[in-house]
PDB file of N, CA and C in Angstrom:
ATOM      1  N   UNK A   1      95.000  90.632 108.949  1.00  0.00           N
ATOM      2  CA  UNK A   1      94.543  91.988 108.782  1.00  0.00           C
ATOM      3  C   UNK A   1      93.066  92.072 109.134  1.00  0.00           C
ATOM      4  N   UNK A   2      92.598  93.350 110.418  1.00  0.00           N
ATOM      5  CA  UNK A   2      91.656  92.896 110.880  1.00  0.00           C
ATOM      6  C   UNK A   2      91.140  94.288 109.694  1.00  0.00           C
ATOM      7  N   UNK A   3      89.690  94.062 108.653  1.00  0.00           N
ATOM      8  CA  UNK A   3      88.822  95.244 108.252  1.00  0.00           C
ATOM      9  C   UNK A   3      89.071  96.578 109.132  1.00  0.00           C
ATOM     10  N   UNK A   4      89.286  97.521 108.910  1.00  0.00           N
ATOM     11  CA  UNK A   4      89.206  98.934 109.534  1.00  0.00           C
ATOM     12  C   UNK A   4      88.631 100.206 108.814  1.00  0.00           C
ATOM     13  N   UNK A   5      87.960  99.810 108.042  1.00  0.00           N
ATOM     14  CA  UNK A   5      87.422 101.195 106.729  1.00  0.00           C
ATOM     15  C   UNK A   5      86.122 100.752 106.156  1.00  0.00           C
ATOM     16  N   UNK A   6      85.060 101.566 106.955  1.00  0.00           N
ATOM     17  CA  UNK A   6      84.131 101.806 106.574  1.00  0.00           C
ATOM     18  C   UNK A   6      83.440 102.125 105.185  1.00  0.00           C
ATOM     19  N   UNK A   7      82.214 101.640 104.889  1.00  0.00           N
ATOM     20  CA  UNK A   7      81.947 102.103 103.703  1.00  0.00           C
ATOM     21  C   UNK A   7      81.741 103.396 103.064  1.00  0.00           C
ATOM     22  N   UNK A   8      81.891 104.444 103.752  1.00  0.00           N
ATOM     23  CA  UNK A   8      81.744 106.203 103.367  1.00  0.00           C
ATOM     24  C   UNK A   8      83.329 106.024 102.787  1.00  0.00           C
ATOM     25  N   UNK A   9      84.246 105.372 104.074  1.00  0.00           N
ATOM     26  CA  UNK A   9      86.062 105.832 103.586  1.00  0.00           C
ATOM     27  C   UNK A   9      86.371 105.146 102.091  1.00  0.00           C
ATOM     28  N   UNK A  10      85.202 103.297 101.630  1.00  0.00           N
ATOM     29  CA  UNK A  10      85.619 103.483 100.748  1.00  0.00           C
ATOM     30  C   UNK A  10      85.779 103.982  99.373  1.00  0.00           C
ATOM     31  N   UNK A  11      84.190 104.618  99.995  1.00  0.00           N
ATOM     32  CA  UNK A  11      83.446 105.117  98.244  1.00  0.00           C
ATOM     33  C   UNK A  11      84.371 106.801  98.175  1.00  0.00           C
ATOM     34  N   UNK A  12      84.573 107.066  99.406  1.00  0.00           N
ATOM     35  CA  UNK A  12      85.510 108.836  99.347  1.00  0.00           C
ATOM     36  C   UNK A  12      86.419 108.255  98.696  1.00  0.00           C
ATOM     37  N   UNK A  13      87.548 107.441  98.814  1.00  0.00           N
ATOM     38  CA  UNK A  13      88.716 106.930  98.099  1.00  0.00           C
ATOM     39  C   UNK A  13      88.347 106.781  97.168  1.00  0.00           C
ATOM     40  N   UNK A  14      87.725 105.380  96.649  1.00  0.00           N
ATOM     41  CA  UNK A  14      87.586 105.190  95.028  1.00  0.00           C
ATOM     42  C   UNK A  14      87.291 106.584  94.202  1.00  0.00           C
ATOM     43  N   UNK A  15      86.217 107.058  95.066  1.00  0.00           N
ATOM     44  CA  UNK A  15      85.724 108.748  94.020  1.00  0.00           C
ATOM     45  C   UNK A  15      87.511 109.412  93.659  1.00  0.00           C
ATOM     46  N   UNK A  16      87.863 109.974  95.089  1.00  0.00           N
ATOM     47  CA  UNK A  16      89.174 110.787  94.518  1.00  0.00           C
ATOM     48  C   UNK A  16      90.180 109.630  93.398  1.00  0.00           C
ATOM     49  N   UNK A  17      90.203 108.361  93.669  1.00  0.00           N
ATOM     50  CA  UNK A  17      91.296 107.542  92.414  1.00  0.00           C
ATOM     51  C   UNK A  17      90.057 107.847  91.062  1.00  0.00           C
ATOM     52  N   UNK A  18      89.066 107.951  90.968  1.00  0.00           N
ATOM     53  CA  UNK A  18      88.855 108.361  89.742  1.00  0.00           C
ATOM     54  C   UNK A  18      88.711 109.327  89.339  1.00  0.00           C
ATOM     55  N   UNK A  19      88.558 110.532  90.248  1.00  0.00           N
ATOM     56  CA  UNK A  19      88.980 112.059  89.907  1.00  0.00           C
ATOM     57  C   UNK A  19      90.379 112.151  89.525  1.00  0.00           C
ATOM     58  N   UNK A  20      91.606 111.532  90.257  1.00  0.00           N
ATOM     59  CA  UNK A  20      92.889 111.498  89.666  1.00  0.00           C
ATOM     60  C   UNK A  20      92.820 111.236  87.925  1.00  0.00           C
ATOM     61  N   UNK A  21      92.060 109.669  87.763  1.00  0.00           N
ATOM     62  CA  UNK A  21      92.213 109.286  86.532  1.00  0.00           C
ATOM     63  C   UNK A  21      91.599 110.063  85.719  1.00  0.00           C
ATOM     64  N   UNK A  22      90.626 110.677  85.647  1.00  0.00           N
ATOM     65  CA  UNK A  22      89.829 111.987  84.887  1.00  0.00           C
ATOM     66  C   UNK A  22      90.976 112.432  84.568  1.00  0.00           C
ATOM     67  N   UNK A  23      91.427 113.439  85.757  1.00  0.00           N
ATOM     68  CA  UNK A  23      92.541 114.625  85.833  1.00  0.00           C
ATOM     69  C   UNK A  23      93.548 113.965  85.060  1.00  0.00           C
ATOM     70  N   UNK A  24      94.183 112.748  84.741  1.00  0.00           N
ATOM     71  CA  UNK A  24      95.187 112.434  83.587  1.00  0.00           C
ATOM     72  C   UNK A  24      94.619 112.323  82.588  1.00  0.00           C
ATOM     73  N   UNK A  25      93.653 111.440  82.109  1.00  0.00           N
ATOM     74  CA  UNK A  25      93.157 111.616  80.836  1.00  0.00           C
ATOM     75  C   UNK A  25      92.817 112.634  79.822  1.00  0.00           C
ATOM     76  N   UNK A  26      92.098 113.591  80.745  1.00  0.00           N
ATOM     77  CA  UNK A  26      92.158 115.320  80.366  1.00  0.00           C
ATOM     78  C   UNK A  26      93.379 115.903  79.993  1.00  0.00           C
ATOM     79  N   UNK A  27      94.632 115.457  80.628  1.00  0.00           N
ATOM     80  CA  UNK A  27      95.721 116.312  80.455  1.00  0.00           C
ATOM     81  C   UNK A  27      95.871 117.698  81.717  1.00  0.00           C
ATOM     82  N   UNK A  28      95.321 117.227  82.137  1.00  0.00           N
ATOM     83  CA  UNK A  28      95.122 118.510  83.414  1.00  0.00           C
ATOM     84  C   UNK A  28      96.284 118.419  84.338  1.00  0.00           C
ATOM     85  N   UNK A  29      96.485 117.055  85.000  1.00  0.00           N
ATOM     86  CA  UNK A  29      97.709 117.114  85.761  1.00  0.00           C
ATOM     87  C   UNK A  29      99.109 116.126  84.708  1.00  0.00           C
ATOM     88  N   UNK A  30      99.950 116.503  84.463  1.00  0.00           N
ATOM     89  CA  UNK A  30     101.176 115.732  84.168  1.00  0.00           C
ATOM     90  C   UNK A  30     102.481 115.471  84.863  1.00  0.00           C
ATOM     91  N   UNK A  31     103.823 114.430  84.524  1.00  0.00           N
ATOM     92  CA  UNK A  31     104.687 114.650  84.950  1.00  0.00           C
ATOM     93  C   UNK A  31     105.083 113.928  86.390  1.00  0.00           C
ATOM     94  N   UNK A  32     105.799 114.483  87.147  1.00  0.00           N
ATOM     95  CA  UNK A  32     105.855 114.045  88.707  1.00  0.00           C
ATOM     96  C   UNK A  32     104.598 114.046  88.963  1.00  0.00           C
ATOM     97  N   UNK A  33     103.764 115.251  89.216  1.00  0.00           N
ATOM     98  CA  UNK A  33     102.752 115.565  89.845  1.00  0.00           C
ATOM     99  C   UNK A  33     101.629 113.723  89.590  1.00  0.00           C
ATOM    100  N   UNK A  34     101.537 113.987  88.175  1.00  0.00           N
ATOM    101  CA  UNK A  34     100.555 112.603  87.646  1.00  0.00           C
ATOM    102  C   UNK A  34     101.110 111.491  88.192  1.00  0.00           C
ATOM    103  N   UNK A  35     102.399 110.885  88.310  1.00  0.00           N
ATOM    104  CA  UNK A  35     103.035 109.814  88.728  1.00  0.00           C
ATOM    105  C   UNK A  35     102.655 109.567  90.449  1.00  0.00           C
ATOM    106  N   UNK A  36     102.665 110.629  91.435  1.00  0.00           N
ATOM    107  CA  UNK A  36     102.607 110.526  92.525  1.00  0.00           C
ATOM    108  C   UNK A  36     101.389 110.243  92.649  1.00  0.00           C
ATOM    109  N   UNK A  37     100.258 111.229  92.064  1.00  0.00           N
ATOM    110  CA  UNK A  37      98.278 110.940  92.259  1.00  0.00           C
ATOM    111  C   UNK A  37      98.538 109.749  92.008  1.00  0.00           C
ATOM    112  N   UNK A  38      98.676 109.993  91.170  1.00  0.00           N
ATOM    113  CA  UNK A  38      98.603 108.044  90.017  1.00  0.00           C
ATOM    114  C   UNK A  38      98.992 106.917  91.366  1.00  0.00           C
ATOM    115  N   UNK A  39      99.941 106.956  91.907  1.00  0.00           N
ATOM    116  CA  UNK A  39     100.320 105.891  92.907  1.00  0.00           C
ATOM    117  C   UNK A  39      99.436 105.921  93.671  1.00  0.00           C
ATOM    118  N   UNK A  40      99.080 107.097  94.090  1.00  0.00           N
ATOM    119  CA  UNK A  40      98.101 107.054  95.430  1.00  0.00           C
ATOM    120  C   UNK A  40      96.672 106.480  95.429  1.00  0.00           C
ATOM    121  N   UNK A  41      96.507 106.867  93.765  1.00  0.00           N
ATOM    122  CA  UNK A  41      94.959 106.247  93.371  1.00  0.00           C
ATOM    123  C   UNK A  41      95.047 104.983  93.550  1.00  0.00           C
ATOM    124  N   UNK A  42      96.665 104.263  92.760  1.00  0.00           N
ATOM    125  CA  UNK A  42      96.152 103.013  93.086  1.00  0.00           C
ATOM    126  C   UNK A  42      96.036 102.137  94.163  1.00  0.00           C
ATOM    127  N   UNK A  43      96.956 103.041  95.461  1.00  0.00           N
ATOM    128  CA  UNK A  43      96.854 102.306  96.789  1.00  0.00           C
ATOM    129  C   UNK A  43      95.855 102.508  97.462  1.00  0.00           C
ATOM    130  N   UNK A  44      94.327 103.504  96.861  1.00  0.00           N
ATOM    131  CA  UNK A  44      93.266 103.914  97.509  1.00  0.00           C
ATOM    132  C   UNK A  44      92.521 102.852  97.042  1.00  0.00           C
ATOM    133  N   UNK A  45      92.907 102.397  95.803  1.00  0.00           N
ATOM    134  CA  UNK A  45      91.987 101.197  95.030  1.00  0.00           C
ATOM    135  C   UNK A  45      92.081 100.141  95.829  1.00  0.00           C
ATOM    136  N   UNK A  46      93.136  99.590  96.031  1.00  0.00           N
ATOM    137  CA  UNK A  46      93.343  98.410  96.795  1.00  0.00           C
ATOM    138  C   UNK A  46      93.067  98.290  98.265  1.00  0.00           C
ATOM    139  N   UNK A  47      93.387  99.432  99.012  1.00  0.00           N
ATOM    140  CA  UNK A  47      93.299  99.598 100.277  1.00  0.00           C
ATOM    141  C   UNK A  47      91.640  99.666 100.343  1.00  0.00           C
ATOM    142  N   UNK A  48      90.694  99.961  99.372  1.00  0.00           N
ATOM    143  CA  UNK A  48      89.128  99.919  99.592  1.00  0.00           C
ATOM    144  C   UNK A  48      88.873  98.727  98.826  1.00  0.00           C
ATOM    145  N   UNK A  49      89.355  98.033  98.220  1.00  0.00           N
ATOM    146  CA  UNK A  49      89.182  96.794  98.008  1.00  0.00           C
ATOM    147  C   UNK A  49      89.442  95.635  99.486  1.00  0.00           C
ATOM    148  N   UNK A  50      90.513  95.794  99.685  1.00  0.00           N
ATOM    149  CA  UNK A  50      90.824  94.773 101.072  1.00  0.00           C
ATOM    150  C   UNK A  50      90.389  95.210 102.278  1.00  0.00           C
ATOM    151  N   UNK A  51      89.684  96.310 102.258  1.00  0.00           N
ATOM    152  CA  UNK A  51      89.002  97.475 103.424  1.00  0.00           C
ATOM    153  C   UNK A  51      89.616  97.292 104.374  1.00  0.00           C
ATOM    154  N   UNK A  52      91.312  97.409 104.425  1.00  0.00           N
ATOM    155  CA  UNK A  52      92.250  97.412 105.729  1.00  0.00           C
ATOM    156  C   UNK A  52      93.484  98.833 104.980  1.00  0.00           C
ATOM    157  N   UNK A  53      93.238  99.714 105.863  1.00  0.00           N
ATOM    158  CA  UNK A  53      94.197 100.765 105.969  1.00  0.00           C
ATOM    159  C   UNK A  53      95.458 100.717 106.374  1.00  0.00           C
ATOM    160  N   UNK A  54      96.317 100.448 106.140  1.00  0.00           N
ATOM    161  CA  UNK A  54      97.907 100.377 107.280  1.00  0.00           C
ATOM    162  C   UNK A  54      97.981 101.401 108.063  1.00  0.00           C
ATOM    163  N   UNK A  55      97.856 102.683 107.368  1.00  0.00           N
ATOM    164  CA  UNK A  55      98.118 103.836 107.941  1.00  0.00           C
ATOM    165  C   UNK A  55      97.301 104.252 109.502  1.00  0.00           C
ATOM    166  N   UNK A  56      95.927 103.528 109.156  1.00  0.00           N
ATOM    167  CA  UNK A  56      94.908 103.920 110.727  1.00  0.00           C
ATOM    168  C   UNK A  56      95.735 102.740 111.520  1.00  0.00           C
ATOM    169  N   UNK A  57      96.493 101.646 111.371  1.00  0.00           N
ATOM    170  CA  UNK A  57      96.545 100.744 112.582  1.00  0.00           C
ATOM    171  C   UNK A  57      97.390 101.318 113.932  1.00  0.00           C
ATOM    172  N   UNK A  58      98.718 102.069 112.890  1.00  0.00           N
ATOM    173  CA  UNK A  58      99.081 102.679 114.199  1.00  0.00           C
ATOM    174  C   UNK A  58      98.452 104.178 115.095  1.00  0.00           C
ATOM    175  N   UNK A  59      97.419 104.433 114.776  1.00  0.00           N
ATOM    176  CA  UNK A  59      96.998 105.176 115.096  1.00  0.00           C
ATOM    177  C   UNK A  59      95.535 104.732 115.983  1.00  0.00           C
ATOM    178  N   UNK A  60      95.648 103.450 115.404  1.00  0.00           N
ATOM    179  CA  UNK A  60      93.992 102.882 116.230  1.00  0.00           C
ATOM    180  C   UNK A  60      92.949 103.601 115.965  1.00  0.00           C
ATOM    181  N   UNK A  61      92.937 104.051 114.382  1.00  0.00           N
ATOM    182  CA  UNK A  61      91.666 104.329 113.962  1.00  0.00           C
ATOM    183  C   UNK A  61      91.093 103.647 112.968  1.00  0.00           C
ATOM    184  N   UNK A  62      89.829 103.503 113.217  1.00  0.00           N
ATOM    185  CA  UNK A  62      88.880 102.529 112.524  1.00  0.00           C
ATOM    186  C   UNK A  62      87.221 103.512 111.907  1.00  0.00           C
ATOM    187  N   UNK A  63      87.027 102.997 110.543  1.00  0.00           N
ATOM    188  CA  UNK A  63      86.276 103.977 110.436  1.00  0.00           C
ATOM    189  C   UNK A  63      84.915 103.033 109.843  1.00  0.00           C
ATOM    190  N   UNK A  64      85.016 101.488 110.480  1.00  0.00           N
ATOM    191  CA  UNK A  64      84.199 100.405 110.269  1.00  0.00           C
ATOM    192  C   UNK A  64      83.008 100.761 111.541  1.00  0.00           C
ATOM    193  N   UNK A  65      81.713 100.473 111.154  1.00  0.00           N
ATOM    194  CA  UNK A  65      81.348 100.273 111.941  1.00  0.00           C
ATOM    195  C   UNK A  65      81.133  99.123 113.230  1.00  0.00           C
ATOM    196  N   UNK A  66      81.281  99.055 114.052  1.00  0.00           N
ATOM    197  CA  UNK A  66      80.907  98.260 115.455  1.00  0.00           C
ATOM    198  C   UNK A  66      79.799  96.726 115.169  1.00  0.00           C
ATOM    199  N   UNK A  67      80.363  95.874 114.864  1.00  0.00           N
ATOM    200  CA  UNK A  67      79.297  94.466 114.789  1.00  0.00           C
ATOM    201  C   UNK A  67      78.171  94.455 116.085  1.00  0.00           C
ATOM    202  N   UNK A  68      77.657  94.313 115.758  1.00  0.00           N
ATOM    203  CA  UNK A  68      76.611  94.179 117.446  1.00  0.00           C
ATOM    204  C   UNK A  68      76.814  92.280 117.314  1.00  0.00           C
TER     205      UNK A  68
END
């Protein structure tokens, strides 16, 4: 897995997985709705942890910057 996610994509992700987790703790979102955020937060967690996207590969987007 080659890196493809820049550091802006990963701090935007982590922010929205902890706006999700707010939004449950509050009681604001429940139910399906909470179960689905909830998944997504945690594949935003991991996916900016291992800073490789699956989703950009087939698309050949990269939001890393360029090594000189």
């Amino acid at each position: 897995m080659k890196a493809n996610m820049g550091t802006a994509d990963k701090f935007i992700r982590i922010l929205l997985a902890i706006a999700v987790g707010v939004l449950y703790y509050f009681g604001i979102i429940s139910g399906t709705v909470a179960v689905v955020l909830g998944i997504l937060a945690i594949s935003f967690i991991i996916t900016s942890f291992i800073s490789f996207c699956p989703l950009y590969l087939p698309f050949g987007i990269s939001t890393r910057k360029k090594q000189s």
